[in-house]
C-alpha atoms as a PDB file:
ATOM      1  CA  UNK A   1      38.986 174.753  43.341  1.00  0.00           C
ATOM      2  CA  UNK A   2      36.827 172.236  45.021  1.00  0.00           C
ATOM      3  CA  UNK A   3      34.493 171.726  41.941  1.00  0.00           C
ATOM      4  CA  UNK A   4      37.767 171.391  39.798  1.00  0.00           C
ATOM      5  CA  UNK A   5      39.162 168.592  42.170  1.00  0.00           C
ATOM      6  CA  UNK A   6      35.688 166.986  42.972  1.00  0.00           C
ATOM      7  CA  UNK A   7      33.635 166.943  39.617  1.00  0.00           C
ATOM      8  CA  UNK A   8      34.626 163.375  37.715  1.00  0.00           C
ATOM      9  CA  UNK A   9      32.970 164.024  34.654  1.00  0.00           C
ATOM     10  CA  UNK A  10      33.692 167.584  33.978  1.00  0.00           C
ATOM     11  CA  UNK A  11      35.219 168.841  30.811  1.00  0.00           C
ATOM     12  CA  UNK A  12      39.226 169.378  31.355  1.00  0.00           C
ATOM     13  CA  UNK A  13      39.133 172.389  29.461  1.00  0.00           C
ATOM     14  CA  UNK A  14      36.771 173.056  32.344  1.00  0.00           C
ATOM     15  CA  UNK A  15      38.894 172.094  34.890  1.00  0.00           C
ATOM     16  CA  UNK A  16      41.479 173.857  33.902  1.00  0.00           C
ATOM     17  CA  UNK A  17      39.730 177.151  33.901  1.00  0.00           C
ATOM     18  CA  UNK A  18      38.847 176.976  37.485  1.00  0.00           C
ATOM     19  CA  UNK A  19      41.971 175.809  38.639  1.00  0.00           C
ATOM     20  CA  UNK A  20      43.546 178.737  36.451  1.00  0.00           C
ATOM     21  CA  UNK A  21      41.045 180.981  37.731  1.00  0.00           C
ATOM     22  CA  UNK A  22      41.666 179.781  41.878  1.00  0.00           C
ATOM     23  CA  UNK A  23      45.545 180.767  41.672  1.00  0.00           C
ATOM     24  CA  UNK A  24      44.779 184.299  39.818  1.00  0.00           C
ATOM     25  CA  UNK A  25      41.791 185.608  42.335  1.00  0.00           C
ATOM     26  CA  UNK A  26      43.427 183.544  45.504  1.00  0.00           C
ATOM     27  CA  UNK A  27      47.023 185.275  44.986  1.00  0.00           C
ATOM     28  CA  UNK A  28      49.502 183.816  48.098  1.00  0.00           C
ATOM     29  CA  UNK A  29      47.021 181.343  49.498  1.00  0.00           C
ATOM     30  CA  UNK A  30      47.125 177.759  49.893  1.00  0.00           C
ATOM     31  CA  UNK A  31      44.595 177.216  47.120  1.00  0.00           C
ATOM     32  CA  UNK A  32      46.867 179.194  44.747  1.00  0.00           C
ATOM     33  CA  UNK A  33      49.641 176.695  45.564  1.00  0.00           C
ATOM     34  CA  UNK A  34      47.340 173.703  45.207  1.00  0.00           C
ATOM     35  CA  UNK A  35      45.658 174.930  42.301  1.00  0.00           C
ATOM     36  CA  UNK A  36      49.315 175.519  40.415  1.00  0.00           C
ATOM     37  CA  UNK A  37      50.522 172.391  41.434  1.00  0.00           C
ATOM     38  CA  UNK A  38      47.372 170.734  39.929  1.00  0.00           C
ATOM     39  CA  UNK A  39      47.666 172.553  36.495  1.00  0.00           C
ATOM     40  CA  UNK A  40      51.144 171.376  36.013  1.00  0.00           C
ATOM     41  CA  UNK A  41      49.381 167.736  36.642  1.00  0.00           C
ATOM     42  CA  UNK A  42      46.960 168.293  33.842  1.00  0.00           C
ATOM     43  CA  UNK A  43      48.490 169.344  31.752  1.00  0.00           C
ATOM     44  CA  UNK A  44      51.411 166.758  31.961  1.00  0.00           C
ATOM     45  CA  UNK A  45      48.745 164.282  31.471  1.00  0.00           C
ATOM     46  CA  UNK A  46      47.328 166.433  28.076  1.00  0.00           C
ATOM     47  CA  UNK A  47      51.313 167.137  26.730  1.00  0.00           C
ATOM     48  CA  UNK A  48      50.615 170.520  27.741  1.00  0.00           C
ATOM     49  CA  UNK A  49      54.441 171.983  27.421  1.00  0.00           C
ATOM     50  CA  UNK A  50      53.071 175.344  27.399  1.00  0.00           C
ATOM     51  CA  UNK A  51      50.974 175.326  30.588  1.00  0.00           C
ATOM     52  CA  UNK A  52      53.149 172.902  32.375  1.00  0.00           C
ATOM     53  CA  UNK A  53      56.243 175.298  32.508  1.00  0.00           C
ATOM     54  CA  UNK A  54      54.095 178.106  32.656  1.00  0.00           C
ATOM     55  CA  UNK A  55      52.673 176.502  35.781  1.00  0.00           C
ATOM     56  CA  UNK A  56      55.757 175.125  37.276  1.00  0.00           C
ATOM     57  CA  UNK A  57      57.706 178.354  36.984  1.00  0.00           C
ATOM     58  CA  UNK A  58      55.275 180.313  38.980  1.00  0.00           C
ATOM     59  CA  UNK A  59      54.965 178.012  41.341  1.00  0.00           C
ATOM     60  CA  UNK A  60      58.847 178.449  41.842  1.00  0.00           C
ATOM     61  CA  UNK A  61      58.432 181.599  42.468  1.00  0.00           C
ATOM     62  CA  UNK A  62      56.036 182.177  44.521  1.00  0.00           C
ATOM     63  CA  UNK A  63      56.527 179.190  46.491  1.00  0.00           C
ATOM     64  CA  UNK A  64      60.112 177.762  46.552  1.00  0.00           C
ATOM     65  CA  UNK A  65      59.973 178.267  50.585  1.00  0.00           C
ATOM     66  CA  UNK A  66      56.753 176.587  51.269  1.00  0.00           C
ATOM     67  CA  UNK A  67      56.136 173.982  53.659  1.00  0.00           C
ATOM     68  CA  UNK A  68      54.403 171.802  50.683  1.00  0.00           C
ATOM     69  CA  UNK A  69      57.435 171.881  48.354  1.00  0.00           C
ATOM     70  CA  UNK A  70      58.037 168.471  48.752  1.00  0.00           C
ATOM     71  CA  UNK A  71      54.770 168.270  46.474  1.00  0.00           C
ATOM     72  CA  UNK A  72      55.854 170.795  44.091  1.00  0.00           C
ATOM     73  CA  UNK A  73      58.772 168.303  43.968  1.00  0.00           C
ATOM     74  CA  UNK A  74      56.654 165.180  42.946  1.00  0.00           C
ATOM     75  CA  UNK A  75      54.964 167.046  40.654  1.00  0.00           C
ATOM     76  CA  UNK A  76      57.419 168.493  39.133  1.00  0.00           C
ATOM     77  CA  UNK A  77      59.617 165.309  38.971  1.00  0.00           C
ATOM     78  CA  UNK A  78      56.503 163.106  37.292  1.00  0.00           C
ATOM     79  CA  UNK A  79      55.312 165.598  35.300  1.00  0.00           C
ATOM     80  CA  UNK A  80      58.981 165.937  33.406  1.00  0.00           C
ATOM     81  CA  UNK A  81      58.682 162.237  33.001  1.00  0.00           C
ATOM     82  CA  UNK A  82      55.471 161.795  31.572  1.00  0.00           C
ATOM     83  CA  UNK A  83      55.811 164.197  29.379  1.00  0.00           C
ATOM     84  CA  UNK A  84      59.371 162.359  28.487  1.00  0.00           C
ATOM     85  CA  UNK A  85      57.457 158.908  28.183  1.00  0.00           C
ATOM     86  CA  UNK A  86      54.916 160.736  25.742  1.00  0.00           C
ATOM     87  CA  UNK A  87      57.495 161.475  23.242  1.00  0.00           C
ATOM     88  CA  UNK A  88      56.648 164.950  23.772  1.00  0.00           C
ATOM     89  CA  UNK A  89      59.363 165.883  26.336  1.00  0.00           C
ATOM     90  CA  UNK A  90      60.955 169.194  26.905  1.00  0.00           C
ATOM     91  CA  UNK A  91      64.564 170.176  25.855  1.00  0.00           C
ATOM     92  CA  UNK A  92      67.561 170.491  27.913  1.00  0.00           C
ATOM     93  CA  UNK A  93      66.894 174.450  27.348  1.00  0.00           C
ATOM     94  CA  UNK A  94      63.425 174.247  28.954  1.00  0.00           C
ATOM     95  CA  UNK A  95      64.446 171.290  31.863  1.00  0.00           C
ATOM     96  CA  UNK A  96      67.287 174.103  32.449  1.00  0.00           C
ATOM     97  CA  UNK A  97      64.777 176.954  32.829  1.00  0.00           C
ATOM     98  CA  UNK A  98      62.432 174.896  35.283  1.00  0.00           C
ATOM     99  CA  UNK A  99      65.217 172.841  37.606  1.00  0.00           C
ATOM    100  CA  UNK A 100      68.329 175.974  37.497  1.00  0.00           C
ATOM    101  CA  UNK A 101      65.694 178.466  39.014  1.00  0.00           C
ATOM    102  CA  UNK A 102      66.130 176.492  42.364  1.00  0.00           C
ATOM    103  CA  UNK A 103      68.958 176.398  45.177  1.00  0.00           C
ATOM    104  CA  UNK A 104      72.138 174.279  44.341  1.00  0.00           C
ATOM    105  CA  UNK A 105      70.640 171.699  46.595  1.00  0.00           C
ATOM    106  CA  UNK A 106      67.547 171.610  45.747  1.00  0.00           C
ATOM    107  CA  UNK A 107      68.623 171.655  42.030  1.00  0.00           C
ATOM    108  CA  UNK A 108      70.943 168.584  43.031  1.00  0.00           C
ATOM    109  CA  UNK A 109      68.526 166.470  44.815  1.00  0.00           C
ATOM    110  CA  UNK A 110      66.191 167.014  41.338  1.00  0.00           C
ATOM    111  CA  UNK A 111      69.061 165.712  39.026  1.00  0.00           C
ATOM    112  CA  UNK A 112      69.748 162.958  41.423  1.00  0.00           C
ATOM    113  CA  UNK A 113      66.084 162.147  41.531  1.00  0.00           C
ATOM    114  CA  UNK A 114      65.789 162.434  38.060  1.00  0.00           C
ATOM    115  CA  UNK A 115      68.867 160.714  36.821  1.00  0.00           C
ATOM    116  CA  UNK A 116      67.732 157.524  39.111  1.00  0.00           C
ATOM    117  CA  UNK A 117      63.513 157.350  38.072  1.00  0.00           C
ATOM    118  CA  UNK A 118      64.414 157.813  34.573  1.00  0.00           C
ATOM    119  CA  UNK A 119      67.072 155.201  34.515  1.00  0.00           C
ATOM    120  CA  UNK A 120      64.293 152.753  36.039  1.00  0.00           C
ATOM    121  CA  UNK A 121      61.746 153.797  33.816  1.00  0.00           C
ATOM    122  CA  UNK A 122      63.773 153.452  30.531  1.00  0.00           C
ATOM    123  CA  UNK A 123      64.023 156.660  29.406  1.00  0.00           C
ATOM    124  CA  UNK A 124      67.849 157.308  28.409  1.00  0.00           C
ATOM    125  CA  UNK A 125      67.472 160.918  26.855  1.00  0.00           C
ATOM    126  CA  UNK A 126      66.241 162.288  30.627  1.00  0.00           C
ATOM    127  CA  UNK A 127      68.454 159.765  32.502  1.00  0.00           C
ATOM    128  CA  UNK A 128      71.307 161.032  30.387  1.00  0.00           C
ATOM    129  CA  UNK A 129      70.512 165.041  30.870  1.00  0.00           C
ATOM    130  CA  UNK A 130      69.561 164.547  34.161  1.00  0.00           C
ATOM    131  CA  UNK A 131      72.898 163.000  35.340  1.00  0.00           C
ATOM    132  CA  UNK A 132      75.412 164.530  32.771  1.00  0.00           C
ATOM    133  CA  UNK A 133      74.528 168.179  34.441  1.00  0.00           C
ATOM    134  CA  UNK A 134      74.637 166.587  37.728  1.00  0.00           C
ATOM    135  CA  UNK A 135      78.337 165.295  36.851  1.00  0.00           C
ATOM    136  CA  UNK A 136      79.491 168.831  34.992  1.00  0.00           C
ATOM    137  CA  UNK A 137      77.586 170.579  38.559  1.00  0.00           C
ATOM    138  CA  UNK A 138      79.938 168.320  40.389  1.00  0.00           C
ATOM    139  CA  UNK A 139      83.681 168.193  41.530  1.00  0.00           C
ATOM    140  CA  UNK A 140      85.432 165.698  39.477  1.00  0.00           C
ATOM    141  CA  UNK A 141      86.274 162.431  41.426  1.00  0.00           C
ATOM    142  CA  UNK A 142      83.219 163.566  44.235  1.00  0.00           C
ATOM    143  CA  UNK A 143      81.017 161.079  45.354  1.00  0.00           C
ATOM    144  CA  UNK A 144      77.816 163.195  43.741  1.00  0.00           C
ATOM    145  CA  UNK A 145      80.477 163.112  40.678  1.00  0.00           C
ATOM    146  CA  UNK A 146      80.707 159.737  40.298  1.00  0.00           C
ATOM    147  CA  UNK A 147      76.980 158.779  41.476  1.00  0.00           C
ATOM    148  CA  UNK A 148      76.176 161.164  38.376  1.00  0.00           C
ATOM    149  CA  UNK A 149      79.171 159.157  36.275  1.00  0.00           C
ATOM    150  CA  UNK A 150      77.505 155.932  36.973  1.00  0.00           C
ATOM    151  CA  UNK A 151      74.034 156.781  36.159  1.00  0.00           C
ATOM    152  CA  UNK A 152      74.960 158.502  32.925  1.00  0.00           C
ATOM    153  CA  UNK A 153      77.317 155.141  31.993  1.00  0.00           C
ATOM    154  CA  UNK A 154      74.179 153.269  33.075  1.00  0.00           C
ATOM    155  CA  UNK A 155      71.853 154.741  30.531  1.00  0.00           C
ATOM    156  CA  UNK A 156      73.940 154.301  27.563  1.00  0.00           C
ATOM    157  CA  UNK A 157      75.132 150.710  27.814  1.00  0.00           C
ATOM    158  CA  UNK A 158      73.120 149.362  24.845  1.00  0.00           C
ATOM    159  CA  UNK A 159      74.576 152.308  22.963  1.00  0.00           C
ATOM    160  CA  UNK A 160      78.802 151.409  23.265  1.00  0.00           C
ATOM    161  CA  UNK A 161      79.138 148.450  25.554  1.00  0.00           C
ATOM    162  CA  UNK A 162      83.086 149.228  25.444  1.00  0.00           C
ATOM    163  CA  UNK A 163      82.970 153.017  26.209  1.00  0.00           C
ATOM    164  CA  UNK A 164      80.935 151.997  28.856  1.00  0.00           C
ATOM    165  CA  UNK A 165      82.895 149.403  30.399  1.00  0.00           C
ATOM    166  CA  UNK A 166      86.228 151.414  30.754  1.00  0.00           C
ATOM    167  CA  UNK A 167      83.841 154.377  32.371  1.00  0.00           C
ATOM    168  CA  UNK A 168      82.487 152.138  34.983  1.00  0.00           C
ATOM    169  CA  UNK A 169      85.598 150.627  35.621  1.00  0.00           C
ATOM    170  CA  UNK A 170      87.302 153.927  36.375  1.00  0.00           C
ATOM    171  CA  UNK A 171      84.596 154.711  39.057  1.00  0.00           C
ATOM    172  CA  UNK A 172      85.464 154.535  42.514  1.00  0.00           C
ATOM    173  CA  UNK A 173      83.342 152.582  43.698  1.00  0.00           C
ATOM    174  CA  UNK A 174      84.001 153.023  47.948  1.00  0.00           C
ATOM    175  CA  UNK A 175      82.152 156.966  46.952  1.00  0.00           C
ATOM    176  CA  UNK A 176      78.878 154.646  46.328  1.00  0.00           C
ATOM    177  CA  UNK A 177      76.445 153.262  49.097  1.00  0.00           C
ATOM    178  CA  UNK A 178      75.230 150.424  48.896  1.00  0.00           C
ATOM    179  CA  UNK A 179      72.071 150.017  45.887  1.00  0.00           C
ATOM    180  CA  UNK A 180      74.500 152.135  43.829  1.00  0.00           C
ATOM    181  CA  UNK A 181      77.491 149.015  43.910  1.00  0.00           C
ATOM    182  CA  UNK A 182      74.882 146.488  43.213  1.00  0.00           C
ATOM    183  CA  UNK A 183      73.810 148.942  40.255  1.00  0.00           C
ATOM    184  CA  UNK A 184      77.893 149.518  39.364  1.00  0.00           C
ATOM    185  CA  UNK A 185      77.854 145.329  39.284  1.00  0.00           C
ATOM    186  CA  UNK A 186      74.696 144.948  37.410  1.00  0.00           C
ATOM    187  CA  UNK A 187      75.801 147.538  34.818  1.00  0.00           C
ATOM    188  CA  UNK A 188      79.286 146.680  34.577  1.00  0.00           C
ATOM    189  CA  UNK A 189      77.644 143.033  33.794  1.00  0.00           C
ATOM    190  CA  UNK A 190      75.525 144.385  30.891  1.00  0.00           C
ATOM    191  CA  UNK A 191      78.119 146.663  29.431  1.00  0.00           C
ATOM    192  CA  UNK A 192      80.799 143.527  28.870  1.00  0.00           C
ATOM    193  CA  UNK A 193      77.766 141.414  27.644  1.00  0.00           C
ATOM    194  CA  UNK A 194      77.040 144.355  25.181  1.00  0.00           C
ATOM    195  CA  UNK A 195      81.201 144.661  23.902  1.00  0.00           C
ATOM    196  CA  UNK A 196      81.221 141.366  23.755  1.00  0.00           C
ATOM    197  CA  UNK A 197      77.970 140.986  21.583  1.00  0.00           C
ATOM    198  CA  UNK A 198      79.393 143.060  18.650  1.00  0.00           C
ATOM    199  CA  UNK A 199      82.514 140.577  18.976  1.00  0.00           C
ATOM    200  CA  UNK A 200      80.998 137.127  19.124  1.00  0.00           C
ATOM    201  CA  UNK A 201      84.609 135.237  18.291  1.00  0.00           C
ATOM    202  CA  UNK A 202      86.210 136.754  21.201  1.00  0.00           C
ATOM    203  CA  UNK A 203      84.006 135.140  24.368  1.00  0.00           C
ATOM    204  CA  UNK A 204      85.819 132.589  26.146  1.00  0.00           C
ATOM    205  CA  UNK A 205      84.405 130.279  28.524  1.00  0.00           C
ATOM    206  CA  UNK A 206      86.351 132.033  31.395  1.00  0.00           C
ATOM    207  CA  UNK A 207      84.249 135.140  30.417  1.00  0.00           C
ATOM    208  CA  UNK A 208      81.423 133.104  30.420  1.00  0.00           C
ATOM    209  CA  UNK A 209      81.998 131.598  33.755  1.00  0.00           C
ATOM    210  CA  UNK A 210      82.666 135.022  35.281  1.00  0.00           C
ATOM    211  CA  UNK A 211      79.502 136.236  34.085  1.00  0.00           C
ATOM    212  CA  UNK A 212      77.812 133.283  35.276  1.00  0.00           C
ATOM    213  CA  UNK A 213      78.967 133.787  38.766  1.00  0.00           C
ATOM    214  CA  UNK A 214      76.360 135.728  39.942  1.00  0.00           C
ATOM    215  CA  UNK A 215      74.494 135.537  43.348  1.00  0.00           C
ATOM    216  CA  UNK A 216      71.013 135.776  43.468  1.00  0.00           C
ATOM    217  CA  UNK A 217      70.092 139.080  44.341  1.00  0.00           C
ATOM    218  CA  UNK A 218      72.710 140.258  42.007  1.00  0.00           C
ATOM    219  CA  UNK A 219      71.046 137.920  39.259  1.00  0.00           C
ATOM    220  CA  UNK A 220      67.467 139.284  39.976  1.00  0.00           C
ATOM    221  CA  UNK A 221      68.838 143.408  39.839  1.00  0.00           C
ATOM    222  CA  UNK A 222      70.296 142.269  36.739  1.00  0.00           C
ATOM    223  CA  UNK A 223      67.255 141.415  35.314  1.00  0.00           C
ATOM    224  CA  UNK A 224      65.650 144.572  36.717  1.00  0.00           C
ATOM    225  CA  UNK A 225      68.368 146.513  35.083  1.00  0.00           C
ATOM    226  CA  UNK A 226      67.981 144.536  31.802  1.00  0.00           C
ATOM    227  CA  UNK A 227      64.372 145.307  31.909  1.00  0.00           C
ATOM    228  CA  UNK A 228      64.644 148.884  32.265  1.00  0.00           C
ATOM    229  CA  UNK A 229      67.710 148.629  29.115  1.00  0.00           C
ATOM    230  CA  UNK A 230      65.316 146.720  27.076  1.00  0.00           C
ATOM    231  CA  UNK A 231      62.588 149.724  27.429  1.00  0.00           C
ATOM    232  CA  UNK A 232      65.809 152.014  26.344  1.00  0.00           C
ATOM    233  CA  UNK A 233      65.910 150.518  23.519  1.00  0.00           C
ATOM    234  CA  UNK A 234      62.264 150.670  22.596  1.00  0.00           C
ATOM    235  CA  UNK A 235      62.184 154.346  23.086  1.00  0.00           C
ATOM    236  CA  UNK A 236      65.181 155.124  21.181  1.00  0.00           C
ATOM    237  CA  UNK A 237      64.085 152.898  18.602  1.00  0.00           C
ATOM    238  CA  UNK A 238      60.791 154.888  18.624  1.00  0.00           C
ATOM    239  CA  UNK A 239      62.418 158.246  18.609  1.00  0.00           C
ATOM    240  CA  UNK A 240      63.718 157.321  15.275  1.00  0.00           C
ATOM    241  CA  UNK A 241      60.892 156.564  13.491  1.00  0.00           C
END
């Protein structure tokens, strides 16, 4: 375990067999939980499907009351991501398999988690899995229901600007705190810029004006948002290809 950790330069095939080889001979030990946690890292990082559910499952099981979960957790939650960003990402069957083996909230916190990083880092496909089975988990017209409803409206605004606009408008948005209004604003924003875009002809200067009327930290999570939209785009545009 220590030479896999320590040891720059060494092979990762390498690496991997002494990590793999630490969480078969050091069975319910701290090293087996580090060592599992570590494989689902590498093999994130190599588009290792395989070993990274492999990896992640077992750790699950053996360890879905330890004290270090919250690392299991980061793991879990970057590795899913990474492999997303690679273009390589698992399928709702196999993101079911990993996040369902956990407690409903545990497997909450996940989609919430999930829903929100992938939404920041432009990937729509995740953003929209992550919160769609966080809404369908959810009691219609909940506040975890209509979190989930914004983040899923969120992700597909370059998609149907106009779908999107009468879905965030029929949030309520006194269930949100605080970031999650700002996001509800900044969305709402995009999605009438993006009706309005297939329409040219039908923006009038009041529209304009309204749009215009934006304070500046509203202005600057706009951007943000726009950002994240604009990387949407690239990796749906990329998915195509």
């Amino acid at each position: 375990m220590v030479q896999a950790s320590a040891v720059e330069d060494l092979a990762p095939s390498r690496r991997r067999e002494l990590l793999e080889l630490t969480a078969n001979t050091m069975l319910g030990t701290l090293l087996e939980e580090a060592a599992l946690r570590r494989l689902m890292e590498l093999a994130a990082g190599d588009k290792d499907i395989n070993t990274f559910l492999r990896s992640a499952s077992r750790y699950n099981r053996r360890f879905s009351k330890s004290l270090y979960n919250a690392e299991y957790r980061s793991a879990l939650l970057q590795g899913i991501m990474k492999l997303e960003a690679g273009k390589r990402g698992l399928n709702p069957a196999q993101l079911d398999s990993l996040i369902f083996e956990k407690s409903a909230e545990r497997r909450n916190d996940i989609l919430a988690s999930l829903a929100e990083s992938s939404l920041r880092a432009g990937l729509s496909g995740l953003c929209r899995y992550a919160a769609g089975r966080q809404r369908r988990l959810s009691n219609e017209g909940s506040a975890p229901w209509t979190r989930a409803s914004l983040y899923y409206s969120s992700c597909s605004v370059t998609e149907d600007g106009v779908i999107a606009v009468a879905s965030l408008k029929s949030l309520n948005a006194e269930l949100l705190d605080q970031e999650d209004k700002e996001l509800l604003g900044s969305a709402l924003l995009l999605a009438e810029h993006a009706a309005l875009a297939s329409k040219p002809a039908a923006i009038t200067s009041s529209q304009l004006s309204a749009t215009q009327a934006l304070t500046d930290d509203q202005a600057a999570f706009r951007d943000k948002l726009r950002d994240d939209l604009a990387s949407v785009s690239k990796v749906m545009e990329g998915s195509k290809e």
